[in-house]
PDB file of N, CA and C in Angstrom:
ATOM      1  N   UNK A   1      48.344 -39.429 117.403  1.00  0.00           N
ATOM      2  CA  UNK A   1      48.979 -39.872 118.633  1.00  0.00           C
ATOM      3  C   UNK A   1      48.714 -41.369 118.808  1.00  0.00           C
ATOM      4  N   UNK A   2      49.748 -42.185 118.990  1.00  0.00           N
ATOM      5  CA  UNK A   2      49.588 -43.494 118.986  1.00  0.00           C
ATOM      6  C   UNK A   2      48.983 -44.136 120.388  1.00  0.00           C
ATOM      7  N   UNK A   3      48.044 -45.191 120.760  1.00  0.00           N
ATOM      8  CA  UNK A   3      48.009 -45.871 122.005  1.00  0.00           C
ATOM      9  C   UNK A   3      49.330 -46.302 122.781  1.00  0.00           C
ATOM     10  N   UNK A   4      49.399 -45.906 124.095  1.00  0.00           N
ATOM     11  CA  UNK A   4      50.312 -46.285 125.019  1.00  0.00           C
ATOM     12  C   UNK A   4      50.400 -47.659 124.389  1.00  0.00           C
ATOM     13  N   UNK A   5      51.561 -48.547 124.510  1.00  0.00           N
ATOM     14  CA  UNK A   5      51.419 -50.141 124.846  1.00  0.00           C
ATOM     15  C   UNK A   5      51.957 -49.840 126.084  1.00  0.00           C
ATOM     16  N   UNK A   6      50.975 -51.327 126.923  1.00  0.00           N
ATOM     17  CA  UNK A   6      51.372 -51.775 128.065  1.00  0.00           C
ATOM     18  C   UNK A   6      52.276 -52.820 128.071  1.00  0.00           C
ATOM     19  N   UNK A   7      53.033 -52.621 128.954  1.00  0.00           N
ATOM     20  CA  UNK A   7      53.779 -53.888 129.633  1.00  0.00           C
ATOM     21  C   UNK A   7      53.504 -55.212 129.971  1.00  0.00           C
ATOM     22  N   UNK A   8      52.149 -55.231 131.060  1.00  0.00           N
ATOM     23  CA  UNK A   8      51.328 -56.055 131.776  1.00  0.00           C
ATOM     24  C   UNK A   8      50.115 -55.671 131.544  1.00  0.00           C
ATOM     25  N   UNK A   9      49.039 -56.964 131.236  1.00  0.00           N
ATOM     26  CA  UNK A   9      47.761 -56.815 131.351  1.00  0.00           C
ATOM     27  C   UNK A   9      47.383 -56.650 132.459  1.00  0.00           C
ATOM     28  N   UNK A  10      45.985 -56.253 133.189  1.00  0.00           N
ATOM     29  CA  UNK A  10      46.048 -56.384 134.044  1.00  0.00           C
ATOM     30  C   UNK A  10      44.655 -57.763 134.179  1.00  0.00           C
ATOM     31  N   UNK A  11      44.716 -57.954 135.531  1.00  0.00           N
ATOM     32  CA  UNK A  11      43.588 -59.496 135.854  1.00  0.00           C
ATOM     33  C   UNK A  11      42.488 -58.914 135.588  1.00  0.00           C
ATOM     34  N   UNK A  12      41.525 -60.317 134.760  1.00  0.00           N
ATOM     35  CA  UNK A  12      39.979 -59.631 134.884  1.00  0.00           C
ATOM     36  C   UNK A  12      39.226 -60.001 135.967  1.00  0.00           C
ATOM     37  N   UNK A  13      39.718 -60.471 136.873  1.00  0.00           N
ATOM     38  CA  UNK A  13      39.336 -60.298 137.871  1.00  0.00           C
ATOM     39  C   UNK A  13      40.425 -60.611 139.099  1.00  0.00           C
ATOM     40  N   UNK A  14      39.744 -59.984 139.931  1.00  0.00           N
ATOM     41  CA  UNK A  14      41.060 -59.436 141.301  1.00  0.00           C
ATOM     42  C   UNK A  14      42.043 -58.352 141.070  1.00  0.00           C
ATOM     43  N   UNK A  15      42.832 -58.564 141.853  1.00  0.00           N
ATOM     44  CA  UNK A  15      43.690 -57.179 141.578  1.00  0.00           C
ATOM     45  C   UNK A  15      44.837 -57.322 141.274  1.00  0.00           C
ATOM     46  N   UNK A  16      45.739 -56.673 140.774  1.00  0.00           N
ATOM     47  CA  UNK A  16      47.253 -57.095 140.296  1.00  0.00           C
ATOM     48  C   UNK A  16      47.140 -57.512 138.322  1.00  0.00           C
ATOM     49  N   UNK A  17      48.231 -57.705 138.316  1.00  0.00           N
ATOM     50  CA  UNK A  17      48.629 -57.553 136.669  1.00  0.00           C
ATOM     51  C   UNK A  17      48.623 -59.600 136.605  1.00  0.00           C
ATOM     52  N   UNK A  18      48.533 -60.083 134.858  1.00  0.00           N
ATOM     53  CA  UNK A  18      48.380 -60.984 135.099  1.00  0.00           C
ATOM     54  C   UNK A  18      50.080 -61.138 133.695  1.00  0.00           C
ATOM     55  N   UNK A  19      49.729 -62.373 132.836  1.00  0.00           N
ATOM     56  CA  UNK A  19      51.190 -62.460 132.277  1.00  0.00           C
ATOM     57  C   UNK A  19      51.655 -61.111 131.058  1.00  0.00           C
ATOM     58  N   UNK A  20      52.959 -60.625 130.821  1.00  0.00           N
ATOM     59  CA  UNK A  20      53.129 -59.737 130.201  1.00  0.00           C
ATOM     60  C   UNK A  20      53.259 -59.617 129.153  1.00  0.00           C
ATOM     61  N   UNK A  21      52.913 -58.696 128.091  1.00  0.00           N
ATOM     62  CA  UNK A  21      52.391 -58.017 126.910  1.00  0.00           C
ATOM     63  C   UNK A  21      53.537 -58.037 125.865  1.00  0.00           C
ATOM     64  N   UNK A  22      54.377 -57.346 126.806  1.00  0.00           N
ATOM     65  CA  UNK A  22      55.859 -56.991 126.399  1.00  0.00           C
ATOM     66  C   UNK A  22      56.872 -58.104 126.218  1.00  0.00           C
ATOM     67  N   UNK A  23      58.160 -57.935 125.563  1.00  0.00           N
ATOM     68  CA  UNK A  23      59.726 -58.827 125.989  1.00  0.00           C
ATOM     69  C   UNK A  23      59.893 -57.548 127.428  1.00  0.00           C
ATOM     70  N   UNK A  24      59.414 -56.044 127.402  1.00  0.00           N
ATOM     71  CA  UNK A  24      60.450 -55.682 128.813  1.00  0.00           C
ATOM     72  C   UNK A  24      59.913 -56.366 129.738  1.00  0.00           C
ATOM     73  N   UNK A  25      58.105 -56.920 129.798  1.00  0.00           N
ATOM     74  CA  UNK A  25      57.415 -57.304 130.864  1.00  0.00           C
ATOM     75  C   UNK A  25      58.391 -58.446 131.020  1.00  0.00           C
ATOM     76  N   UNK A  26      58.242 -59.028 130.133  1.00  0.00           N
ATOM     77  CA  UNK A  26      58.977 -60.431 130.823  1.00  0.00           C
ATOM     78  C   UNK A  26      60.187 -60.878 131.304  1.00  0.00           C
ATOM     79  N   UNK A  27      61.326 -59.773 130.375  1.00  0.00           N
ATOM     80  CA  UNK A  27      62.417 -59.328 131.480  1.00  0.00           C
ATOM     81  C   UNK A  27      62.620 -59.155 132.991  1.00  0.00           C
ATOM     82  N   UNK A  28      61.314 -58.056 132.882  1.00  0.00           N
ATOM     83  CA  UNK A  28      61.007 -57.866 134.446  1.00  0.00           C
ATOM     84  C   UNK A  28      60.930 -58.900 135.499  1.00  0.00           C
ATOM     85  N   UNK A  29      59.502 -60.094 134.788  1.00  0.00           N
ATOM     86  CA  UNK A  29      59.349 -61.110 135.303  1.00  0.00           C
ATOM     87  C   UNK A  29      60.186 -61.935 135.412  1.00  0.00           C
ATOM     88  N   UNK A  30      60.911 -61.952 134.623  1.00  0.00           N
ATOM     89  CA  UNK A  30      62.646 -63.282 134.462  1.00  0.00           C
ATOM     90  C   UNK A  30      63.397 -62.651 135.866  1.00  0.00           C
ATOM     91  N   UNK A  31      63.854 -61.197 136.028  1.00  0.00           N
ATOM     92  CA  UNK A  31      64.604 -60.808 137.025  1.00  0.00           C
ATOM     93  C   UNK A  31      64.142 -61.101 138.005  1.00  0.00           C
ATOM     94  N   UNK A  32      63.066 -60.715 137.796  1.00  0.00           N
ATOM     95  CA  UNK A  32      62.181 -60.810 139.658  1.00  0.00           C
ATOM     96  C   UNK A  32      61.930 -62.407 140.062  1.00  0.00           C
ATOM     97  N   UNK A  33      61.703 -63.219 139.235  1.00  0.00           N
ATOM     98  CA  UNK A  33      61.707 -64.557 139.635  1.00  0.00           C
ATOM     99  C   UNK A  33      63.276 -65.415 139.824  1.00  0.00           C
ATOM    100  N   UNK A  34      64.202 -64.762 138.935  1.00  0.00           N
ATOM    101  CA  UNK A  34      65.883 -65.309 139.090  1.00  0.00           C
ATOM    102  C   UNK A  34      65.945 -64.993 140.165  1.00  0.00           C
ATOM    103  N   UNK A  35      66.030 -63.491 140.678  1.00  0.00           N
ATOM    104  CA  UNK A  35      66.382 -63.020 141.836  1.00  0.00           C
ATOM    105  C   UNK A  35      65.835 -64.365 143.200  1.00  0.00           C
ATOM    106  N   UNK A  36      64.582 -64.330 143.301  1.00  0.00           N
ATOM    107  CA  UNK A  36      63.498 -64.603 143.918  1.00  0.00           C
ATOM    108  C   UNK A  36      64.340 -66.333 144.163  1.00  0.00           C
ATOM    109  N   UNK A  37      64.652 -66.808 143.221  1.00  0.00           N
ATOM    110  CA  UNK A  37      65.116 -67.980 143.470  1.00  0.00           C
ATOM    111  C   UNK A  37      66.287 -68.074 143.847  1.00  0.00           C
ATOM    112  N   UNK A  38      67.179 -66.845 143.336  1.00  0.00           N
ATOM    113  CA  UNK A  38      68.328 -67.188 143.747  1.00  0.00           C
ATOM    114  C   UNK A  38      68.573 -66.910 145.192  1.00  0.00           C
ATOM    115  N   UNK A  39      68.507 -66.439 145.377  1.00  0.00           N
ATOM    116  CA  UNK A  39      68.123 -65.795 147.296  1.00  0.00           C
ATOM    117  C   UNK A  39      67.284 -66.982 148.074  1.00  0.00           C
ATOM    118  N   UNK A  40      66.446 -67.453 147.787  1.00  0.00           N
ATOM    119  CA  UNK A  40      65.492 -68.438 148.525  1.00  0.00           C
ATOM    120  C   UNK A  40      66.058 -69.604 148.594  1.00  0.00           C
ATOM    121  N   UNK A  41      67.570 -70.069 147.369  1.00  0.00           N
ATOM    122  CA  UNK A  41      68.096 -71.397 147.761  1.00  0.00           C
ATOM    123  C   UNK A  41      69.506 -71.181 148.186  1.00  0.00           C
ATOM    124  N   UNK A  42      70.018 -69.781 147.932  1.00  0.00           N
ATOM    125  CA  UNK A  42      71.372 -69.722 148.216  1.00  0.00           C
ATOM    126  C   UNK A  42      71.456 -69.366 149.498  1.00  0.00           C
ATOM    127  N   UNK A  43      70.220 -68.487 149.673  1.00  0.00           N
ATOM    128  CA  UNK A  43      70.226 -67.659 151.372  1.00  0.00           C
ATOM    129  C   UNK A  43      70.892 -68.714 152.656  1.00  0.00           C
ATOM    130  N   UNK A  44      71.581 -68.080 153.324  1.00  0.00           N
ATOM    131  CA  UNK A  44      72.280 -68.952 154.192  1.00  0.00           C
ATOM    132  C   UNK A  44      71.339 -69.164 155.662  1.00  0.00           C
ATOM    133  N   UNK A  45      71.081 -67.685 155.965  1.00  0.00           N
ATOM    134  CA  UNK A  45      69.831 -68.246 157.269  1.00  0.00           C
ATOM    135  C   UNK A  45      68.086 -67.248 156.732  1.00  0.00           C
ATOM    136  N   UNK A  46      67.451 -67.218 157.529  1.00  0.00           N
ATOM    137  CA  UNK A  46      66.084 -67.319 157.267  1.00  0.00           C
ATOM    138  C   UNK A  46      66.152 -65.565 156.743  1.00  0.00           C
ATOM    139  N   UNK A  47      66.890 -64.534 157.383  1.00  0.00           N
ATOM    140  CA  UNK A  47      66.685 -63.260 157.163  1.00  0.00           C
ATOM    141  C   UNK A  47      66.929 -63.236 155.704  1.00  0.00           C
ATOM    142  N   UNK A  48      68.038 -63.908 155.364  1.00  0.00           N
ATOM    143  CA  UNK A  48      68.332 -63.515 153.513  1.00  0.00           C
ATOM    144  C   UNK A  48      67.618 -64.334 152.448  1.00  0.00           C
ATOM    145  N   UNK A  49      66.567 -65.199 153.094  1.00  0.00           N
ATOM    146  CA  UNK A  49      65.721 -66.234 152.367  1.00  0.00           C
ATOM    147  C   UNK A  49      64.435 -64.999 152.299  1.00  0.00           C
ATOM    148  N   UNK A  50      64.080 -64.566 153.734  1.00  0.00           N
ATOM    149  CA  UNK A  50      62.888 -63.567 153.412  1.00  0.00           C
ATOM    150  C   UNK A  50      62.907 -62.671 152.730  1.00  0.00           C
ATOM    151  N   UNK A  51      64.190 -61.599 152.977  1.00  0.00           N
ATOM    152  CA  UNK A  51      64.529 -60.829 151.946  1.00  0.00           C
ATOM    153  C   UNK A  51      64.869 -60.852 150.706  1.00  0.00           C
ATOM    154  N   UNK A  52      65.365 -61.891 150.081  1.00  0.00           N
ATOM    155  CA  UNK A  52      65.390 -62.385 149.102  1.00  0.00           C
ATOM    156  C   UNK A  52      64.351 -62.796 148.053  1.00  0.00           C
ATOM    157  N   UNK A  53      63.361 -62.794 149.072  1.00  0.00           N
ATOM    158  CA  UNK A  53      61.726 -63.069 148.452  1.00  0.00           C
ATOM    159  C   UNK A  53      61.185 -61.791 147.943  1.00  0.00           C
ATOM    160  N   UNK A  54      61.207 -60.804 149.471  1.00  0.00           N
ATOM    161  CA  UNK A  54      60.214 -60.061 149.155  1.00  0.00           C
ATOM    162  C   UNK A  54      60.945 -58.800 148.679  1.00  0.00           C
ATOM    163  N   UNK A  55      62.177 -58.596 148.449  1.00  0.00           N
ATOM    164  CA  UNK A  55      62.780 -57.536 148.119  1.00  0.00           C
ATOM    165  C   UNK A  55      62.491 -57.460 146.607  1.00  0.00           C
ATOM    166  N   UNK A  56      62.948 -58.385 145.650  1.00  0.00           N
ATOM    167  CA  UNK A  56      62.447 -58.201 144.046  1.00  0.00           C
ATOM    168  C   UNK A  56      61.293 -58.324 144.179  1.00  0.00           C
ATOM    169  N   UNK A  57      60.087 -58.617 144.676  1.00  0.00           N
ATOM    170  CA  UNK A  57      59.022 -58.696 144.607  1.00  0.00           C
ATOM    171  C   UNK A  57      58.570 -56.773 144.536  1.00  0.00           C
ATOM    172  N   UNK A  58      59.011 -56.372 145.568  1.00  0.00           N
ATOM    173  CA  UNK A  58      58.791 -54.727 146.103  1.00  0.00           C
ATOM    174  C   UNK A  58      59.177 -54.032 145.208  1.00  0.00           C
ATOM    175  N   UNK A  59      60.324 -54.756 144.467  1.00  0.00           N
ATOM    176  CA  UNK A  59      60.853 -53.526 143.495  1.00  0.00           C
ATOM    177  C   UNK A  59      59.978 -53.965 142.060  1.00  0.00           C
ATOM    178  N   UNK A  60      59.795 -54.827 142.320  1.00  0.00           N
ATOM    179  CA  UNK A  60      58.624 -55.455 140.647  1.00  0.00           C
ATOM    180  C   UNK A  60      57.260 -54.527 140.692  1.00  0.00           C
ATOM    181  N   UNK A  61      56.705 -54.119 141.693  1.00  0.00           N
ATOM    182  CA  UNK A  61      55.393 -53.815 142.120  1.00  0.00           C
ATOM    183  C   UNK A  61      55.506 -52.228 141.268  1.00  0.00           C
ATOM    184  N   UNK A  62      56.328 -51.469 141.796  1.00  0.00           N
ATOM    185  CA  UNK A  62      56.172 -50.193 141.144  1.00  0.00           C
ATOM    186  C   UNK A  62      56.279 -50.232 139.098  1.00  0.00           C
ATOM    187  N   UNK A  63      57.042 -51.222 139.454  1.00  0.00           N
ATOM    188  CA  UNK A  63      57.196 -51.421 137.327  1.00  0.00           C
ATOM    189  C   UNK A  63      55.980 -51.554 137.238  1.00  0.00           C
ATOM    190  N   UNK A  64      55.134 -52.924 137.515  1.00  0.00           N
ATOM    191  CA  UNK A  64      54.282 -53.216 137.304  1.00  0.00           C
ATOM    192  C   UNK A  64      53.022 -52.300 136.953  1.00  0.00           C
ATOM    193  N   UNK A  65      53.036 -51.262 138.176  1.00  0.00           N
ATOM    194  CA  UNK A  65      52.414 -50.299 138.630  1.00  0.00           C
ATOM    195  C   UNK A  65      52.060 -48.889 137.495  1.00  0.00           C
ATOM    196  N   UNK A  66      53.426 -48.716 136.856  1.00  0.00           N
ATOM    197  CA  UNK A  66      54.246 -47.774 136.340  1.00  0.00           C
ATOM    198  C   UNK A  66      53.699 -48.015 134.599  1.00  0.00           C
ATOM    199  N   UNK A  67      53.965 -49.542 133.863  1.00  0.00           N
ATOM    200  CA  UNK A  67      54.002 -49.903 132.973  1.00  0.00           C
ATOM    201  C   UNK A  67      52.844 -50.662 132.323  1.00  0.00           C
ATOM    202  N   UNK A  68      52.311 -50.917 133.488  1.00  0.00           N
ATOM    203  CA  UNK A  68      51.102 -52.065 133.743  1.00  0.00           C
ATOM    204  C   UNK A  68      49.810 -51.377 132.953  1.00  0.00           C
ATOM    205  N   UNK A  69      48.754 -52.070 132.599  1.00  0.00           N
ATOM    206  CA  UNK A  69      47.253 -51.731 132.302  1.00  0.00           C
ATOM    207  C   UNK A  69      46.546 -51.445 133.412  1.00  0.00           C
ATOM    208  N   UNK A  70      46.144 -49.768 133.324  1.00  0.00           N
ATOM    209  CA  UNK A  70      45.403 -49.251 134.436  1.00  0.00           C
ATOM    210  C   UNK A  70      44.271 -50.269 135.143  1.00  0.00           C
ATOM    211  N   UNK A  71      44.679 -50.792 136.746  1.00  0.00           N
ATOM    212  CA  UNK A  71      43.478 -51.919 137.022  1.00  0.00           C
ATOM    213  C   UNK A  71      42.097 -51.563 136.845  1.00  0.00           C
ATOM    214  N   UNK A  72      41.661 -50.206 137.006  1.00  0.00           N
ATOM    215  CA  UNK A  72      40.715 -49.723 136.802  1.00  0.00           C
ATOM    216  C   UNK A  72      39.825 -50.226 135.443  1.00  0.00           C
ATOM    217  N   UNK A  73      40.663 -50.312 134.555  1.00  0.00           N
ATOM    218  CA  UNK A  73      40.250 -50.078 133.023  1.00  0.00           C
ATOM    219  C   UNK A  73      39.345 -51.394 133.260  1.00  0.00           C
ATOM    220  N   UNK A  74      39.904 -52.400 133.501  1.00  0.00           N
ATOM    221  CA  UNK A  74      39.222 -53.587 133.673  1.00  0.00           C
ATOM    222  C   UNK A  74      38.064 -53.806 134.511  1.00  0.00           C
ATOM    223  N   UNK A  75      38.376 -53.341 135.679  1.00  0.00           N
ATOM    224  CA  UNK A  75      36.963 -53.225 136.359  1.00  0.00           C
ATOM    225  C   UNK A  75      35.625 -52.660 135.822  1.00  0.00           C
ATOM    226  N   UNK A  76      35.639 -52.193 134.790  1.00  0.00           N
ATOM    227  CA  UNK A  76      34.622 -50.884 134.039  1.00  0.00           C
ATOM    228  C   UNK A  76      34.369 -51.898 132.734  1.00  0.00           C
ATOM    229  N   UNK A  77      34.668 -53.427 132.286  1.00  0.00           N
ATOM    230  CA  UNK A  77      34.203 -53.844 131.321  1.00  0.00           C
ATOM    231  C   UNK A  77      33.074 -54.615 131.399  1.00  0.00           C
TER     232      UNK A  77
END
């Protein structure tokens, strides 16, 4: 049985994933940051600038989450 590969490493310290492992990680990261920009300069008033932020951000979190290196694993080295 082969080792999972991960997507995202995760931080050796703090919490959250740090740069990705993968081409899908960084896909991910390319979308979520295009998005992220494109919304934050195109947005016309402040509601579609915020949402625009934090909406790919929300949907990045579960990939991350999903694909990512258990944070745990790291805490235990």
């Amino acid at each position: 049985m082969s080792e999972r590969r991960y997507w995202f490493k995760a931080k050796s310290s703090g919490l959250g994933w740090s740069l990705p492992l993968t081409w899908q990680g960084w896909v991910v990261y390319a979308a979520m940051f295009g998005a992220t920009g494109y919304f934050f300069f195109v947005g016309r008033d402040i509601g579609e600038k915020v949402l625009g932020v934090w909406v790919p951000i929300l949907l990045a979190l579960p990939i991350c989450w999903i694909f990512g290196e258990p944070l745990s694993k790291r805490a235990q080295r």
